[in-house]
Each structure stands twice: as C-alpha cells, then as structure tokens.
C-alpha atoms as a PDB file:
ATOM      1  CA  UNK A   1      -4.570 -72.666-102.562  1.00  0.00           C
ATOM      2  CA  UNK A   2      -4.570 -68.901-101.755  1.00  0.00           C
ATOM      3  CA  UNK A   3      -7.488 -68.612-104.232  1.00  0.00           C
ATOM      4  CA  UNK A   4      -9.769 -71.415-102.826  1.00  0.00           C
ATOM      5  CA  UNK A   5      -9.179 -70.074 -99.199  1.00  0.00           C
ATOM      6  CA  UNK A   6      -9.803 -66.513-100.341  1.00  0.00           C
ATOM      7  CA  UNK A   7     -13.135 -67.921-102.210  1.00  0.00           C
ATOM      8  CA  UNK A   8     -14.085 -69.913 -99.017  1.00  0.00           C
ATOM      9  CA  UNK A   9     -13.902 -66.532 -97.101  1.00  0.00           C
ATOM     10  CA  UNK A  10     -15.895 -64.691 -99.915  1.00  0.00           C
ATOM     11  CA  UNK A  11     -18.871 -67.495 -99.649  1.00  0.00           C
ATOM     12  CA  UNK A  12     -18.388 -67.350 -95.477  1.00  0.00           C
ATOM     13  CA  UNK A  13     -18.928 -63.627 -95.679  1.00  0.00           C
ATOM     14  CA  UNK A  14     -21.505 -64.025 -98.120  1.00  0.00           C
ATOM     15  CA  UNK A  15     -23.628 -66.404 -95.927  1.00  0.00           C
ATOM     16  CA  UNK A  16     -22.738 -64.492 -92.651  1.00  0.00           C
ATOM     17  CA  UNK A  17     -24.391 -61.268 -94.898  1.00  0.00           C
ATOM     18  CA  UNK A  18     -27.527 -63.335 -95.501  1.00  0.00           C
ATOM     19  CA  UNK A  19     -27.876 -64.551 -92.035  1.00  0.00           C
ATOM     20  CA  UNK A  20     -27.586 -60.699 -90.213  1.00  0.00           C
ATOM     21  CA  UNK A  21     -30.044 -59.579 -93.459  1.00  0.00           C
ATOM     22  CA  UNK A  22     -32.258 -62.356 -92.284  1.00  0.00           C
ATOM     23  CA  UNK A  23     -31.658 -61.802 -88.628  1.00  0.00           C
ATOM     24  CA  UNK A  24     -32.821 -57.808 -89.926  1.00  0.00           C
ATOM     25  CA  UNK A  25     -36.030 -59.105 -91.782  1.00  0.00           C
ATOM     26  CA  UNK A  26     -36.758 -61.095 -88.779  1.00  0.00           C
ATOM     27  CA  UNK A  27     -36.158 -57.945 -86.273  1.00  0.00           C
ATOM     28  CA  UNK A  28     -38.716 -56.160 -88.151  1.00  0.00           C
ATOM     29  CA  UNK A  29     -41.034 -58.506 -89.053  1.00  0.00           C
ATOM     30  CA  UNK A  30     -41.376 -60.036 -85.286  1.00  0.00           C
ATOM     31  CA  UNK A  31     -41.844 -56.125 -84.143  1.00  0.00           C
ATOM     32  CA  UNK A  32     -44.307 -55.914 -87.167  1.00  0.00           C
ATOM     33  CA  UNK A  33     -46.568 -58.834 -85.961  1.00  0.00           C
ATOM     34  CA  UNK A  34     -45.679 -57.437 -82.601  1.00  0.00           C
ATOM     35  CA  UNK A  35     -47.362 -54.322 -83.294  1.00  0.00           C
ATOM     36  CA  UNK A  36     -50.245 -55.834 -85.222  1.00  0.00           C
ATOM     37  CA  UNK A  37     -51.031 -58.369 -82.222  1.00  0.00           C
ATOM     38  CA  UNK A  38     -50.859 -55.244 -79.581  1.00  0.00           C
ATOM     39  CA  UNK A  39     -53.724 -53.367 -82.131  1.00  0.00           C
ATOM     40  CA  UNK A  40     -55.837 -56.824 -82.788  1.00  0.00           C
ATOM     41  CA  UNK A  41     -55.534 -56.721 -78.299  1.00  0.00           C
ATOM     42  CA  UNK A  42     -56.521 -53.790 -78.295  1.00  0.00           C
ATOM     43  CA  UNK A  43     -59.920 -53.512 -80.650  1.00  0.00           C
ATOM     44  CA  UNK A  44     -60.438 -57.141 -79.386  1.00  0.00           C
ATOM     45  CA  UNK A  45     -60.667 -55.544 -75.680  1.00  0.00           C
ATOM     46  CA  UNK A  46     -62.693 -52.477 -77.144  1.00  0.00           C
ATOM     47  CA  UNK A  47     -65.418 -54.909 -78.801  1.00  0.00           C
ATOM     48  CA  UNK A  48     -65.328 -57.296 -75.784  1.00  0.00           C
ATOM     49  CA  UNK A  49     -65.776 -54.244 -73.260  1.00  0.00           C
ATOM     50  CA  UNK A  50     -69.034 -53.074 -75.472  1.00  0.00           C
ATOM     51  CA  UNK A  51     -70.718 -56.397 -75.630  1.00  0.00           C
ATOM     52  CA  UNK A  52     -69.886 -56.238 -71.855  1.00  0.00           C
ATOM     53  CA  UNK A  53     -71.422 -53.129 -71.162  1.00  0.00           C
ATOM     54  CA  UNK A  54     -74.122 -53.745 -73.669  1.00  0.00           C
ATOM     55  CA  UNK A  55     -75.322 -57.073 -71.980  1.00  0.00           C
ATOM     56  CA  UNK A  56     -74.795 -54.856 -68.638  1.00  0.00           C
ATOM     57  CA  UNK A  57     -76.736 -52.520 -69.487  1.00  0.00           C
ATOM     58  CA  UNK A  58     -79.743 -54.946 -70.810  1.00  0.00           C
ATOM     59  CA  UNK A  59     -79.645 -56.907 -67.629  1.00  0.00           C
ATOM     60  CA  UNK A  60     -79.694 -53.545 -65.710  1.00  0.00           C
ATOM     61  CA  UNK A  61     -82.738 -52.552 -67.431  1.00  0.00           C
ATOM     62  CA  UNK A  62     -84.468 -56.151 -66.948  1.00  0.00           C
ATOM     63  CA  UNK A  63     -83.971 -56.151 -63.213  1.00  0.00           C
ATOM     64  CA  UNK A  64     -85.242 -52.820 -62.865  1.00  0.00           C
ATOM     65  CA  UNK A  65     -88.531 -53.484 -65.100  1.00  0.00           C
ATOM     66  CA  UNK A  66     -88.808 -56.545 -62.690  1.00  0.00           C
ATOM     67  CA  UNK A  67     -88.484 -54.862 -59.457  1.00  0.00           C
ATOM     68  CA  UNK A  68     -90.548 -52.391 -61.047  1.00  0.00           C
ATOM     69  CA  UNK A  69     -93.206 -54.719 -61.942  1.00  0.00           C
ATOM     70  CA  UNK A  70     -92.651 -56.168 -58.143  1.00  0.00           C
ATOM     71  CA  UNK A  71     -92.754 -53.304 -56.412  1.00  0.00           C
ATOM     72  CA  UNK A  72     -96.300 -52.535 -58.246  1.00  0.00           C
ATOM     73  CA  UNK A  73     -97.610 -55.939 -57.094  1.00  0.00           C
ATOM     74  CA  UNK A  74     -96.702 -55.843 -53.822  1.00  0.00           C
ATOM     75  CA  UNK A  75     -98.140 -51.995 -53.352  1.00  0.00           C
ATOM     76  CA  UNK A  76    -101.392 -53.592 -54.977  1.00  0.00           C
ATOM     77  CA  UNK A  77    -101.330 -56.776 -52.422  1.00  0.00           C
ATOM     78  CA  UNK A  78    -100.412 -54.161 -49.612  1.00  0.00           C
ATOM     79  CA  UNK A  79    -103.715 -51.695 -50.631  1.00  0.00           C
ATOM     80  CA  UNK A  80    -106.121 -55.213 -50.672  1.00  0.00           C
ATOM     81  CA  UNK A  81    -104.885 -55.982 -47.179  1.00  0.00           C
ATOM     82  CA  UNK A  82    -105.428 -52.475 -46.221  1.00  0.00           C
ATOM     83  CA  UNK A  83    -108.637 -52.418 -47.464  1.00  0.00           C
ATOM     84  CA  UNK A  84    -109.601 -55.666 -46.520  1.00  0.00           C
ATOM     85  CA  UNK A  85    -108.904 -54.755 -43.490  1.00  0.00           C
ATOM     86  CA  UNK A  86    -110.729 -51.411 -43.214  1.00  0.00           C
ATOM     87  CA  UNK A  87    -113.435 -53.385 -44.539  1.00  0.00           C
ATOM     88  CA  UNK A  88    -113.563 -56.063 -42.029  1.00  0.00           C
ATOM     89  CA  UNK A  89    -111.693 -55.148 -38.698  1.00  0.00           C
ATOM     90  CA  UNK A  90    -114.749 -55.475 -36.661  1.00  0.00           C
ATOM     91  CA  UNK A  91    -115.577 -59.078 -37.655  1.00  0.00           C
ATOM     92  CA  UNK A  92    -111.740 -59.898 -37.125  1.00  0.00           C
ATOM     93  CA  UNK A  93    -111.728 -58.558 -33.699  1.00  0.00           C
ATOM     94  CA  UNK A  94    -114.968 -60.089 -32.817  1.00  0.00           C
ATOM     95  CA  UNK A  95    -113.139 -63.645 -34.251  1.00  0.00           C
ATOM     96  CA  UNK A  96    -110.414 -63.167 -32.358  1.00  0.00           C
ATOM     97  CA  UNK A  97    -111.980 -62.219 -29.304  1.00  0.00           C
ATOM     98  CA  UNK A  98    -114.405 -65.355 -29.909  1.00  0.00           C
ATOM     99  CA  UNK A  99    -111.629 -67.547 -29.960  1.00  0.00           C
ATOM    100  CA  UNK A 100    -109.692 -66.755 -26.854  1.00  0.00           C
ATOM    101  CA  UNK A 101    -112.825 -66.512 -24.396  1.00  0.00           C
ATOM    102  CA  UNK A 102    -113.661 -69.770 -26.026  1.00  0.00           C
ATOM    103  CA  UNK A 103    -110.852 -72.042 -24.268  1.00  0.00           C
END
C-alpha cells in the first residue's frame, strides 16, 4: 500500500513539475509575444506616421500650388480692372452722371 501511495506522490509531483515547467514556458513565451507585439506597435506607428506626413506634406504642397495659381488669377483680374478702368473712367463717370440727372 506504502508503495502505491509513494508512486501516486511520485506521478503528483511529476505532473505538478510539468505544470510550473509549463506555467515557465508560458511566462516567457507570453513576455516573448509581448515584446514582439510592442516592436510590430511600434514600426506599425513609424510607417503609419510617414504615410501621414507624406500625404501631409503632398496636400501641403497642392494647396499652396492652388493658392498660388489663385493668387496669380486674381492679381491678373485685379490689373484688367485697373486698367480697364484707367482706360475708361471718363465714359464711366459721364454714365453715371447721365443716369442720376436723368430721374
């Protein structure tokens, strides 16, 4: 009887041995795949922040090639006007003048 109790015990601390082992392996595998998910974070945020500033940086350069563009078009409208008006000030007065002493 002494024998198949002290066998019992032997297989008990056996399997308690292969649990903490396993309980180990587990330790260090979750603070493996710990430490591999905090690097994949980490170049995931890298390559997401350089896209980021990449499409940043293209939309920067759009809107100033369109206010560039707009900024020449409205000088251009601006110097017509001007010179339109240079050209013609006399005949707009005269209109104007024309039209009020006409009521």
């Amino acid at each position: 009887m002494d024998s198949i109790v002290n066998k019992l015990t032997e297989i008990e601390d056996a399997a308690s041995a292969i649990v903490r082992h396993a309980e180990e392996q587990k330790a260090a595998m979750d603070k493996e795949y710990e430490e591999k998910r905090k690097t994949f974070d980490a170049e995931l945020e890298k390559k997401t922040g350089e896209k980021l500033e990449a499409i940043r940086a293209g939309l920067e350069e759009k809107t100033s090639r369109l206010l560039d563009s707009q900024s020449d078009s409205s000088t251009e409208v601006i110097r017509s006007l001007e010179k339109e008006y240079e050209e013609k000030h006399t005949e707009y007065a005269r209109e104007i003048l024309k039209r009020i002493t006409e009521v």
